[in-house]
PDB file of N, CA and C in Angstrom:
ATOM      1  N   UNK A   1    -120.322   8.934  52.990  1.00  0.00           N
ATOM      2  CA  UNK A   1    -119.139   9.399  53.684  1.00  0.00           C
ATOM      3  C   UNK A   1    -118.430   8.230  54.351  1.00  0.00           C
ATOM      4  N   UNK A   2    -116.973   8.466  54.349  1.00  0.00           N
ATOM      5  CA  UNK A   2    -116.322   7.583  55.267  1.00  0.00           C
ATOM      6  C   UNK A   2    -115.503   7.860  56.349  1.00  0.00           C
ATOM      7  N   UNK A   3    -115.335   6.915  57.027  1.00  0.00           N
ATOM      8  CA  UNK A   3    -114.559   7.697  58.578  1.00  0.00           C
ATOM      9  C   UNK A   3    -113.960   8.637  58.466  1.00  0.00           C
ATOM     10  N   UNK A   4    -112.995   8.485  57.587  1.00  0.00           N
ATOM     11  CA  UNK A   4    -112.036   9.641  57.503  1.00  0.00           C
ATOM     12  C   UNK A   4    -112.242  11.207  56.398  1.00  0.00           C
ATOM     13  N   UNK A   5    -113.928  11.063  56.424  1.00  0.00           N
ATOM     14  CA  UNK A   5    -114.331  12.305  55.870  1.00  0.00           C
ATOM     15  C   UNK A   5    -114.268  13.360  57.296  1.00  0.00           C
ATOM     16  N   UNK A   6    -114.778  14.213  57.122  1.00  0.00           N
ATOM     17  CA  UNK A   6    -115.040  15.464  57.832  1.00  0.00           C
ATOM     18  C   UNK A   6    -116.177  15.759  57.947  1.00  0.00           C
ATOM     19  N   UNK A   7    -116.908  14.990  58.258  1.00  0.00           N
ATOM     20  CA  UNK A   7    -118.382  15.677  58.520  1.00  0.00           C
ATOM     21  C   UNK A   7    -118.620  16.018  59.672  1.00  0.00           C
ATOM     22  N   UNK A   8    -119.130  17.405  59.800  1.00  0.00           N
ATOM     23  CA  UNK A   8    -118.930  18.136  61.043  1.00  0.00           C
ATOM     24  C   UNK A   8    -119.874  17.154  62.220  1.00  0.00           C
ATOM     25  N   UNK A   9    -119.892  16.567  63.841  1.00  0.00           N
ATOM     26  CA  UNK A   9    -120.987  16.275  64.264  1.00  0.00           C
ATOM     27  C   UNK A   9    -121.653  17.209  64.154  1.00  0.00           C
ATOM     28  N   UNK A  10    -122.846  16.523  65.383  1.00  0.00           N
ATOM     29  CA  UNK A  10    -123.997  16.391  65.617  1.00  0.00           C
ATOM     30  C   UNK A  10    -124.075  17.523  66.830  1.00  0.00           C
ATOM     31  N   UNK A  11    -123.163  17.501  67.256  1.00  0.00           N
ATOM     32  CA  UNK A  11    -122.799  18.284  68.930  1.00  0.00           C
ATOM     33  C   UNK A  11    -121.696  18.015  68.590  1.00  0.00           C
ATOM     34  N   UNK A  12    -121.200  19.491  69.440  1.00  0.00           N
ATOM     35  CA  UNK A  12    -119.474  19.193  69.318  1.00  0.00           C
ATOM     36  C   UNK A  12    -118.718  18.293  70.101  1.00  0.00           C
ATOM     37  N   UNK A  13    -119.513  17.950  71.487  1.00  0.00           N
ATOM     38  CA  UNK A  13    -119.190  16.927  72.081  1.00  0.00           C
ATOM     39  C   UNK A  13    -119.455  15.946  72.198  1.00  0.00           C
ATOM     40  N   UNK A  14    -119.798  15.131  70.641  1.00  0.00           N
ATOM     41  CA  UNK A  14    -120.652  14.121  70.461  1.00  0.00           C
ATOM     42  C   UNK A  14    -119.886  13.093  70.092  1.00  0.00           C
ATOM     43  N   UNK A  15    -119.331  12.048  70.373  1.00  0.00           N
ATOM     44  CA  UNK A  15    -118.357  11.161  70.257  1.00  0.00           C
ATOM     45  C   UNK A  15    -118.969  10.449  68.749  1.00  0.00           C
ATOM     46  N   UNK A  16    -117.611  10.283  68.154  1.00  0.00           N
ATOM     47  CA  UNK A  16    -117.697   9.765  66.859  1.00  0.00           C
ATOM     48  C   UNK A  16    -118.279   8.436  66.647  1.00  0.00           C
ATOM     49  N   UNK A  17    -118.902   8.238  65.598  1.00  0.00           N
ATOM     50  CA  UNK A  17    -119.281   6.599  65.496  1.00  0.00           C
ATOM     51  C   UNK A  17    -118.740   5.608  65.682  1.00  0.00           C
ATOM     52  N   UNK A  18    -118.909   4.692  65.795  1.00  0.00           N
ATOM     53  CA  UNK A  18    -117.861   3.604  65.855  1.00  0.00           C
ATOM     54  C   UNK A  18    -117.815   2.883  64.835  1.00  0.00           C
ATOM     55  N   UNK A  19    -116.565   2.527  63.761  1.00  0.00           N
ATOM     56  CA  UNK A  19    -116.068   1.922  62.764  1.00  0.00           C
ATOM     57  C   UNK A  19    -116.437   0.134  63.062  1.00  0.00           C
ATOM     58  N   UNK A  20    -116.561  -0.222  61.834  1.00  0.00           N
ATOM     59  CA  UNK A  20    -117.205  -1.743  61.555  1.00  0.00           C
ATOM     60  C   UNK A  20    -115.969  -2.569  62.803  1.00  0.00           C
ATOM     61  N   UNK A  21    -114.695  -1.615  62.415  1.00  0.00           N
ATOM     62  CA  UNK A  21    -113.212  -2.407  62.708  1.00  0.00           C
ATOM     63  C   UNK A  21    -113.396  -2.277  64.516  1.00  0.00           C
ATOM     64  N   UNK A  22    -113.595  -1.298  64.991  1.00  0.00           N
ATOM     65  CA  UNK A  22    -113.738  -1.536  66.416  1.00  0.00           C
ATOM     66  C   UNK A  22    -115.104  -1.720  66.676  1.00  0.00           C
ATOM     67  N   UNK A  23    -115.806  -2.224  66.270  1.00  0.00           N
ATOM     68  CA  UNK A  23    -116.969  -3.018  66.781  1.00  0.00           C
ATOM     69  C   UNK A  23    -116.898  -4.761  66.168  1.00  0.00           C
ATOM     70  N   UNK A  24    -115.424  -5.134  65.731  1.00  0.00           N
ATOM     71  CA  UNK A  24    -115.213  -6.624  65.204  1.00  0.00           C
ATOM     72  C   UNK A  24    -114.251  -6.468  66.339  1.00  0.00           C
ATOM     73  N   UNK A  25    -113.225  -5.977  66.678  1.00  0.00           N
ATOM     74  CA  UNK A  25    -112.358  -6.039  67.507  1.00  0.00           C
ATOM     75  C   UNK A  25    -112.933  -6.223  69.004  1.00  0.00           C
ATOM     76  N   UNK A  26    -114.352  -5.521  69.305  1.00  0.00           N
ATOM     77  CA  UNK A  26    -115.294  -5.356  70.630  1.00  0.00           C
ATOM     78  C   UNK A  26    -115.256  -6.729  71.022  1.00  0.00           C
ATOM     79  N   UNK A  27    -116.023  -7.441  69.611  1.00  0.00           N
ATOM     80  CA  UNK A  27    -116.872  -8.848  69.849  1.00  0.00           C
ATOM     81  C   UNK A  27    -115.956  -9.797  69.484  1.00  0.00           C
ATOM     82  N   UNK A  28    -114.343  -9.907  69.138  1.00  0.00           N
ATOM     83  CA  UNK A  28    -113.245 -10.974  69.256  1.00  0.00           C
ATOM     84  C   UNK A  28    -113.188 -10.811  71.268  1.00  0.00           C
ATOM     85  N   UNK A  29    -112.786  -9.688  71.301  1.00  0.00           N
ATOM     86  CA  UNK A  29    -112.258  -9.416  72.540  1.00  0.00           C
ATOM     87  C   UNK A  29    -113.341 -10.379  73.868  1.00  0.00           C
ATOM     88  N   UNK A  30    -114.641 -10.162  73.571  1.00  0.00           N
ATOM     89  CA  UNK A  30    -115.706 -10.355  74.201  1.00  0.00           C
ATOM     90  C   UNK A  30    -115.945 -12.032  73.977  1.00  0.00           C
ATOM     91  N   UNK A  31    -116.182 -12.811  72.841  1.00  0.00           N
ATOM     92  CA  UNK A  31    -117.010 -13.933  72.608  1.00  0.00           C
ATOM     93  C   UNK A  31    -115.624 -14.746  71.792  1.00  0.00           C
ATOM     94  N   UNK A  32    -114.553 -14.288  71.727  1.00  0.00           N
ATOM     95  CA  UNK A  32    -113.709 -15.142  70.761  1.00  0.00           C
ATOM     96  C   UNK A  32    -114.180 -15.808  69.682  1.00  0.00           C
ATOM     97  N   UNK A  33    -115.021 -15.713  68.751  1.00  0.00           N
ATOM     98  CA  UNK A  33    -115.717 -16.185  67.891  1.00  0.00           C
ATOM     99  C   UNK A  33    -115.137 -16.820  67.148  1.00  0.00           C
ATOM    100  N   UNK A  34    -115.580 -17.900  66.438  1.00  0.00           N
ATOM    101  CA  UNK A  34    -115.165 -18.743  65.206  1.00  0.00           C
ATOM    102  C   UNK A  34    -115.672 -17.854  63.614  1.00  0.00           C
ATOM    103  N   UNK A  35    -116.189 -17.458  63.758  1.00  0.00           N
ATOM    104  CA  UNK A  35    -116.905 -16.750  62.660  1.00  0.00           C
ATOM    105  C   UNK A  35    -116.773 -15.171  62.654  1.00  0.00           C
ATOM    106  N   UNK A  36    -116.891 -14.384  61.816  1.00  0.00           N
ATOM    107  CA  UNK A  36    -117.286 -13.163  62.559  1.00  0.00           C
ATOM    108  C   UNK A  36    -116.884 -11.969  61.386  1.00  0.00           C
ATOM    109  N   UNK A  37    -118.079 -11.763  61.149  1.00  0.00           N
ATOM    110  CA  UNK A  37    -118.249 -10.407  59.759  1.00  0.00           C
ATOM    111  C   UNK A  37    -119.269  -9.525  60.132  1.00  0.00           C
ATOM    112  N   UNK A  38    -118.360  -8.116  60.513  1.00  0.00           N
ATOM    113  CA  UNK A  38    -119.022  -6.923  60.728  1.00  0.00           C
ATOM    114  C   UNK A  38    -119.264  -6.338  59.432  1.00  0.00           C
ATOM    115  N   UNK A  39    -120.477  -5.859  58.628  1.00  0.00           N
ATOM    116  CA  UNK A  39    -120.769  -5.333  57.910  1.00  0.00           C
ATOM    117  C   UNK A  39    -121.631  -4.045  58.448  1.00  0.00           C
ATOM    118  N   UNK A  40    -120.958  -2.829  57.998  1.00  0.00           N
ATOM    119  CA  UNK A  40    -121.515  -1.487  58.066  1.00  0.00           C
ATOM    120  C   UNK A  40    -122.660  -1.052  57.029  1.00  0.00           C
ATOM    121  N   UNK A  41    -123.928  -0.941  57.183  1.00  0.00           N
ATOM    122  CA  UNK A  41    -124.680  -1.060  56.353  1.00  0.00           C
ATOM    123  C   UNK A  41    -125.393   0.704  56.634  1.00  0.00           C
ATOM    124  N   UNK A  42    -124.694   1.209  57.311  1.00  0.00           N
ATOM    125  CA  UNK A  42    -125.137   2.797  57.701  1.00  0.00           C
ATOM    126  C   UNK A  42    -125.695   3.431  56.454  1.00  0.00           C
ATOM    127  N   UNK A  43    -124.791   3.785  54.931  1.00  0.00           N
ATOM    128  CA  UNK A  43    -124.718   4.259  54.197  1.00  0.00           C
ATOM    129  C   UNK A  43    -125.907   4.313  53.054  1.00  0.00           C
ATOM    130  N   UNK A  44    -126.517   3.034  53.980  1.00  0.00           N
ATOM    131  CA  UNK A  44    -127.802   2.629  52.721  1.00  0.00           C
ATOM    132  C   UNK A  44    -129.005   2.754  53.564  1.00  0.00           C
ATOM    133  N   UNK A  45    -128.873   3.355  54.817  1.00  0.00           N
ATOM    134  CA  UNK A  45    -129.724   3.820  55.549  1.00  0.00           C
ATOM    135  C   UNK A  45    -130.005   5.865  55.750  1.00  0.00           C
ATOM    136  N   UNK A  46    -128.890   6.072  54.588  1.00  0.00           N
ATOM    137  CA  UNK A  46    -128.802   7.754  54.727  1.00  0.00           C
ATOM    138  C   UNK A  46    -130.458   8.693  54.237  1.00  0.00           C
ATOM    139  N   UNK A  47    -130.819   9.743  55.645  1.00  0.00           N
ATOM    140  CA  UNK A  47    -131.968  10.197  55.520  1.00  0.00           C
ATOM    141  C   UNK A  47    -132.609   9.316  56.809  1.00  0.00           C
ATOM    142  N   UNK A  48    -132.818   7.888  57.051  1.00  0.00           N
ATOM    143  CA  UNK A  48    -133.553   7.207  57.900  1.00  0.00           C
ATOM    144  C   UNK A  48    -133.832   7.623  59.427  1.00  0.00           C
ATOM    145  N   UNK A  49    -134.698   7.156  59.871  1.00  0.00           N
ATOM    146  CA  UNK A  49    -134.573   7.691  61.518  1.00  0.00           C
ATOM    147  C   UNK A  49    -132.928   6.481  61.908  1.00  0.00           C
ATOM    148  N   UNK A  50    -132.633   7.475  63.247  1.00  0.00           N
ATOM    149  CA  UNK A  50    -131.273   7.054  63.223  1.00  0.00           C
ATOM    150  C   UNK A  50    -130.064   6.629  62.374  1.00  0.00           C
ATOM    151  N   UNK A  51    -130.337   7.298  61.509  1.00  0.00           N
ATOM    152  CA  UNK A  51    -128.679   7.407  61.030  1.00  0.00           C
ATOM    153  C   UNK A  51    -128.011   9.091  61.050  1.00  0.00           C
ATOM    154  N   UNK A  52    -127.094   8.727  60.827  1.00  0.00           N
ATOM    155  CA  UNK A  52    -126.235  10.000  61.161  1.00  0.00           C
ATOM    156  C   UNK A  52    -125.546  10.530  59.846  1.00  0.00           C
ATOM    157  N   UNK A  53    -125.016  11.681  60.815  1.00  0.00           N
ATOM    158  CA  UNK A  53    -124.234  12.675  60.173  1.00  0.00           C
ATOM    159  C   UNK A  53    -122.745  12.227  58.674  1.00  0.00           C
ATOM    160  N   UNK A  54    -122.501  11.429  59.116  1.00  0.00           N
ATOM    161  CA  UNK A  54    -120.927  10.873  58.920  1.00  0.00           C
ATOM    162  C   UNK A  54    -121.440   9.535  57.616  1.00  0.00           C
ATOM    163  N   UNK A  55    -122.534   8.619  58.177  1.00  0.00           N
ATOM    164  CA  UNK A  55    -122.819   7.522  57.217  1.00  0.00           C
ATOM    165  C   UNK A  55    -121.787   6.504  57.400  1.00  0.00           C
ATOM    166  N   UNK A  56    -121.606   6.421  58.455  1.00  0.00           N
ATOM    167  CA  UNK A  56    -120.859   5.042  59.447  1.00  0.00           C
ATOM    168  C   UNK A  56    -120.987   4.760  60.373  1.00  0.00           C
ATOM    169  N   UNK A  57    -121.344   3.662  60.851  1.00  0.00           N
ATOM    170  CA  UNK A  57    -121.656   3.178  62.252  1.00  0.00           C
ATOM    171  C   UNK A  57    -123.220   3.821  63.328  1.00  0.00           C
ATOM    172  N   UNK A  58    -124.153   3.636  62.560  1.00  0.00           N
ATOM    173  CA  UNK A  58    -125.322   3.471  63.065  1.00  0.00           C
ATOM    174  C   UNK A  58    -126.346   2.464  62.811  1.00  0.00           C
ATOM    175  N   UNK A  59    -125.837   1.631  61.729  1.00  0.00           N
ATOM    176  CA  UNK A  59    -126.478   0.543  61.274  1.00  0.00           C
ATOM    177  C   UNK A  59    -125.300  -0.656  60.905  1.00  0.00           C
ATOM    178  N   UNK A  60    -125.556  -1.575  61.330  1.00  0.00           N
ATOM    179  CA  UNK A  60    -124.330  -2.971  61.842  1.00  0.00           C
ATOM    180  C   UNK A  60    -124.914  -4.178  61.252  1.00  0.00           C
ATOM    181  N   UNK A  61    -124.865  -5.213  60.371  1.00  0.00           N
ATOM    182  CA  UNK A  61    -124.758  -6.492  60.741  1.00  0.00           C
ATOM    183  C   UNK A  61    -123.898  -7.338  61.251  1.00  0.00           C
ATOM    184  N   UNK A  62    -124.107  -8.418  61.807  1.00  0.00           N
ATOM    185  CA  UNK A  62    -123.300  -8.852  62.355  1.00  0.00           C
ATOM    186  C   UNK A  62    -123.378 -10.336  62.046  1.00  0.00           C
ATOM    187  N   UNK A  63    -122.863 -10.662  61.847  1.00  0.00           N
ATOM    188  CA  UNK A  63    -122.637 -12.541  61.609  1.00  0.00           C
ATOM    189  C   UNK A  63    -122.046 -12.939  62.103  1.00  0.00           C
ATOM    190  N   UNK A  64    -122.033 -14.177  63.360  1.00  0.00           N
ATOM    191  CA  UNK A  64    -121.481 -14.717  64.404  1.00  0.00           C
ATOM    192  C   UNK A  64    -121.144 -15.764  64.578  1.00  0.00           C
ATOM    193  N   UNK A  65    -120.803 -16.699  64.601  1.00  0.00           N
ATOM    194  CA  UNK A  65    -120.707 -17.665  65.306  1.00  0.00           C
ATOM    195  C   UNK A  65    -119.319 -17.842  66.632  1.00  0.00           C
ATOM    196  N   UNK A  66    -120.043 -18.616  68.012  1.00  0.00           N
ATOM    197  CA  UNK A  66    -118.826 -18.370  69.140  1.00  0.00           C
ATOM    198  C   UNK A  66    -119.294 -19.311  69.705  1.00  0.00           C
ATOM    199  N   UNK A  67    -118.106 -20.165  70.311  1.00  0.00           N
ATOM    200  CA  UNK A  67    -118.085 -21.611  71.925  1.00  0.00           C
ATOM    201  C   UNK A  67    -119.378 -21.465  72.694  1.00  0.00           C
ATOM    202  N   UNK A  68    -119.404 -19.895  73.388  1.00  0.00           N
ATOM    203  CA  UNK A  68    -120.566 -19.076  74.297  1.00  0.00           C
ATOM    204  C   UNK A  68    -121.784 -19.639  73.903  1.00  0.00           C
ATOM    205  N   UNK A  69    -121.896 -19.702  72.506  1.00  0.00           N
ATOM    206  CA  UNK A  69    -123.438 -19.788  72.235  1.00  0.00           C
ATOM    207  C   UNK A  69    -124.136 -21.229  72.269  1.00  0.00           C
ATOM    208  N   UNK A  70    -123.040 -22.090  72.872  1.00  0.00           N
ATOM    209  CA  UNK A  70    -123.603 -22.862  72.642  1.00  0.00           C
ATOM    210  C   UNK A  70    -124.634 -23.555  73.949  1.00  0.00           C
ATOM    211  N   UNK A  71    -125.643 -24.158  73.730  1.00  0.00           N
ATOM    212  CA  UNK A  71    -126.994 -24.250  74.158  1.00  0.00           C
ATOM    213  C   UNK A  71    -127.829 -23.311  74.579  1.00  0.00           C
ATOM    214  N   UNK A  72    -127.345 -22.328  74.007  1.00  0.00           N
ATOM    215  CA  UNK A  72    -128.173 -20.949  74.532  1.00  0.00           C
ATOM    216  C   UNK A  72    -129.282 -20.436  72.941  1.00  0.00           C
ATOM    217  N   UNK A  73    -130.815 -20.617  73.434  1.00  0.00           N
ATOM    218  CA  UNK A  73    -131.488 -19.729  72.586  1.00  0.00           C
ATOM    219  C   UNK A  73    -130.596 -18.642  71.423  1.00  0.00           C
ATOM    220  N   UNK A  74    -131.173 -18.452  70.862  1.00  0.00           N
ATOM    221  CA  UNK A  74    -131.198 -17.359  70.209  1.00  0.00           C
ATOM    222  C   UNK A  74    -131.243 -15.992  70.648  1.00  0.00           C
ATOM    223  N   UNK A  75    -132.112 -15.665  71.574  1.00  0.00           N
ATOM    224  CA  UNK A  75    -132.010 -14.685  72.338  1.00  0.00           C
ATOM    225  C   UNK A  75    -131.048 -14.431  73.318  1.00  0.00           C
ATOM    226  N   UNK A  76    -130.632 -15.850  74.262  1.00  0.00           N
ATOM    227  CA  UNK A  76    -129.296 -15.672  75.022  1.00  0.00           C
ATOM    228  C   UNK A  76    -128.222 -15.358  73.819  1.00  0.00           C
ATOM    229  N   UNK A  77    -128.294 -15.867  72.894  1.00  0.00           N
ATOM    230  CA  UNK A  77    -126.706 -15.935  71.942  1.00  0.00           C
ATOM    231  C   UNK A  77    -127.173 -14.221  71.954  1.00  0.00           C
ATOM    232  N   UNK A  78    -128.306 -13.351  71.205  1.00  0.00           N
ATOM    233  CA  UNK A  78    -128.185 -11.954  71.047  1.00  0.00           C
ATOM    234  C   UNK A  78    -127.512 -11.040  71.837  1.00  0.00           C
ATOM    235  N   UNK A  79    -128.146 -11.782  73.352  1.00  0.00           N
ATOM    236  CA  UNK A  79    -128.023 -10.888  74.810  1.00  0.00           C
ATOM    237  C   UNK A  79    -126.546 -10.585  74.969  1.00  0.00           C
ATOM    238  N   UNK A  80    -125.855 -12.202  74.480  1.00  0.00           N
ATOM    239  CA  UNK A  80    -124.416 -11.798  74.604  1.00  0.00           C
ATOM    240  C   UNK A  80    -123.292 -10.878  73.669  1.00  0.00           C
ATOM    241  N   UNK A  81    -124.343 -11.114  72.344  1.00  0.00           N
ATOM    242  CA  UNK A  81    -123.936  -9.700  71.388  1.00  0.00           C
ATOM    243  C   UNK A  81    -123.994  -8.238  71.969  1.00  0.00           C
ATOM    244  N   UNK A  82    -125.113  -8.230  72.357  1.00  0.00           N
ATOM    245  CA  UNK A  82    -125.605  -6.463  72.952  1.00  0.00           C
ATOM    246  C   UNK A  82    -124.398  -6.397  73.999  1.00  0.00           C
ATOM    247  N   UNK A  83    -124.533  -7.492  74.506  1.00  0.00           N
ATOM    248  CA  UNK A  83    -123.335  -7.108  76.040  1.00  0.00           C
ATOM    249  C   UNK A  83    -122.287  -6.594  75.502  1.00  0.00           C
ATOM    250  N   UNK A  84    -121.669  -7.002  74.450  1.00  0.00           N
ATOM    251  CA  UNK A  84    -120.502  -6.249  73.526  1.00  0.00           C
ATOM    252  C   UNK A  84    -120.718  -5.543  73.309  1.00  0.00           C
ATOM    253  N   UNK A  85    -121.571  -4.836  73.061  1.00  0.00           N
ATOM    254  CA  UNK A  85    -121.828  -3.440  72.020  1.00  0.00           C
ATOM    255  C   UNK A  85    -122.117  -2.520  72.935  1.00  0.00           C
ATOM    256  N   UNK A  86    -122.836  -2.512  73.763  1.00  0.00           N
ATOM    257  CA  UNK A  86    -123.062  -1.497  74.727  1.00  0.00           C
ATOM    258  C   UNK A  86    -122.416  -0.595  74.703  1.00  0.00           C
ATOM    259  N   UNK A  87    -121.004  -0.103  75.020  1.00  0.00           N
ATOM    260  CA  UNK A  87    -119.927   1.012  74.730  1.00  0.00           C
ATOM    261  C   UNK A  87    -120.512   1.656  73.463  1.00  0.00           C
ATOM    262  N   UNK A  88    -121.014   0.946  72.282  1.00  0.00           N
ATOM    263  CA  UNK A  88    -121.138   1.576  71.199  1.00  0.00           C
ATOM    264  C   UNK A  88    -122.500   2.134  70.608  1.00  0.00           C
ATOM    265  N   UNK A  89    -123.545   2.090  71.598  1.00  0.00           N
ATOM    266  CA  UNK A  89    -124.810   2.441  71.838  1.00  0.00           C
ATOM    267  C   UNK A  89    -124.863   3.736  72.191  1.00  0.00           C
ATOM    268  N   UNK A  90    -124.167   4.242  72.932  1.00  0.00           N
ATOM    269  CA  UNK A  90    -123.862   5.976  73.238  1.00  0.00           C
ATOM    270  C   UNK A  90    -123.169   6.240  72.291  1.00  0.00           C
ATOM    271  N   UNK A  91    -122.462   6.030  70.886  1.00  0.00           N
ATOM    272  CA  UNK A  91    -121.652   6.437  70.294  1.00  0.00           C
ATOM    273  C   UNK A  91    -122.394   6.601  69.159  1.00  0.00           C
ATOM    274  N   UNK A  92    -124.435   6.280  68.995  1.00  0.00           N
ATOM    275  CA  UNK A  92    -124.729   6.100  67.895  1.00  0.00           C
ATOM    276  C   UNK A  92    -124.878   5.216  67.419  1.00  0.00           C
ATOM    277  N   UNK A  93    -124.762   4.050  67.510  1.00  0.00           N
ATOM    278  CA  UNK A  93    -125.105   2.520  66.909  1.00  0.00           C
ATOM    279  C   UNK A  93    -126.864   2.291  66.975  1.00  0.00           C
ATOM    280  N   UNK A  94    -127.557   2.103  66.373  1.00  0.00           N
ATOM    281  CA  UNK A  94    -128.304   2.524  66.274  1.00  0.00           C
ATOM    282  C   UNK A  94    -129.252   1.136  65.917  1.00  0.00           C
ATOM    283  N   UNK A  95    -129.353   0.404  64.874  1.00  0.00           N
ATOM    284  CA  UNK A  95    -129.466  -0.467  64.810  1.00  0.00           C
ATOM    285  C   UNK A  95    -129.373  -1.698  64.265  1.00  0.00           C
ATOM    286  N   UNK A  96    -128.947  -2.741  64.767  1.00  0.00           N
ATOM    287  CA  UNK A  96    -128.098  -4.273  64.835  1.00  0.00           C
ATOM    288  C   UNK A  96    -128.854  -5.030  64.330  1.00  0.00           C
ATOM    289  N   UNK A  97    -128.409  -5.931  63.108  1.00  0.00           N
ATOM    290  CA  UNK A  97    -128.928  -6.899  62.517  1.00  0.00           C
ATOM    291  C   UNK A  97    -128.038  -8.425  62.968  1.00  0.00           C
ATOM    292  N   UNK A  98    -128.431  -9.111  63.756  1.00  0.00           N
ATOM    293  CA  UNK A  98    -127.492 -10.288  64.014  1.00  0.00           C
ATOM    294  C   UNK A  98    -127.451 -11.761  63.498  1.00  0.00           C
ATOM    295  N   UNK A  99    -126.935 -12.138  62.958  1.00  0.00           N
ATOM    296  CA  UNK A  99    -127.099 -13.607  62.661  1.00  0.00           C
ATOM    297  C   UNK A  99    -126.041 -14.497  63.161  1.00  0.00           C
ATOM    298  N   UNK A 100    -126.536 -15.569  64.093  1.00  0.00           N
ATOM    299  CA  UNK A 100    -125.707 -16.174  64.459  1.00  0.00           C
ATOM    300  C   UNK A 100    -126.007 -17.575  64.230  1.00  0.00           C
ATOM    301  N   UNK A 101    -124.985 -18.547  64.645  1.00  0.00           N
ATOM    302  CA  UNK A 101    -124.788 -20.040  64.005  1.00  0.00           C
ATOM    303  C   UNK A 101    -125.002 -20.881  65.288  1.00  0.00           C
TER     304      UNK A 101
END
């Protein structure tokens, strides 16, 4: 399925997933990155624990590179990914594959 299918939620008051496009727009806004490819990989996770209804936006890679990261671990560079995403953690995001430079 794609965003603009109709798949009924989960709850009716269950806020929709979040699209690859506003979770690239999150992390410009956030880290200004030099790099930066959101790949939605939801669809090849259908059936799995945590994925959803719709088959968008519960499973993310992310490929990064940003100024921020620099001398920071690997784990600081992540920490500052999650800090972006957070908004999109209640929406179902489920889980993040990150690679950064």
């Amino acid at each position: 399925m794609t965003p603009s299918s109709s798949a009924p939620p989960a709850h009716p008051s269950a806020p929709l997933p979040a699209t690859a496009a506003q979770i690239e727009a999150a992390l410009h806004a956030a880290l200004a990155p030099t790099v930066l490819e959101v790949i939605d990989e939801s669809a090849a996770h259908a059936g799995h624990a945590g994925a959803n209804a719709w088959g968008y936006g519960s499973h993310i890679r992310i490929r990064i590179a940003a100024p921020q990261f620099n001398g920071l671990s690997r784990i600081g560079r992540h920490r500052l990914v999650y800090d972006a995403l957070r908004p999109f953690i209640a929406r179902g995001l489920h889980a993040v594959t990150i690679e950064t430079d």
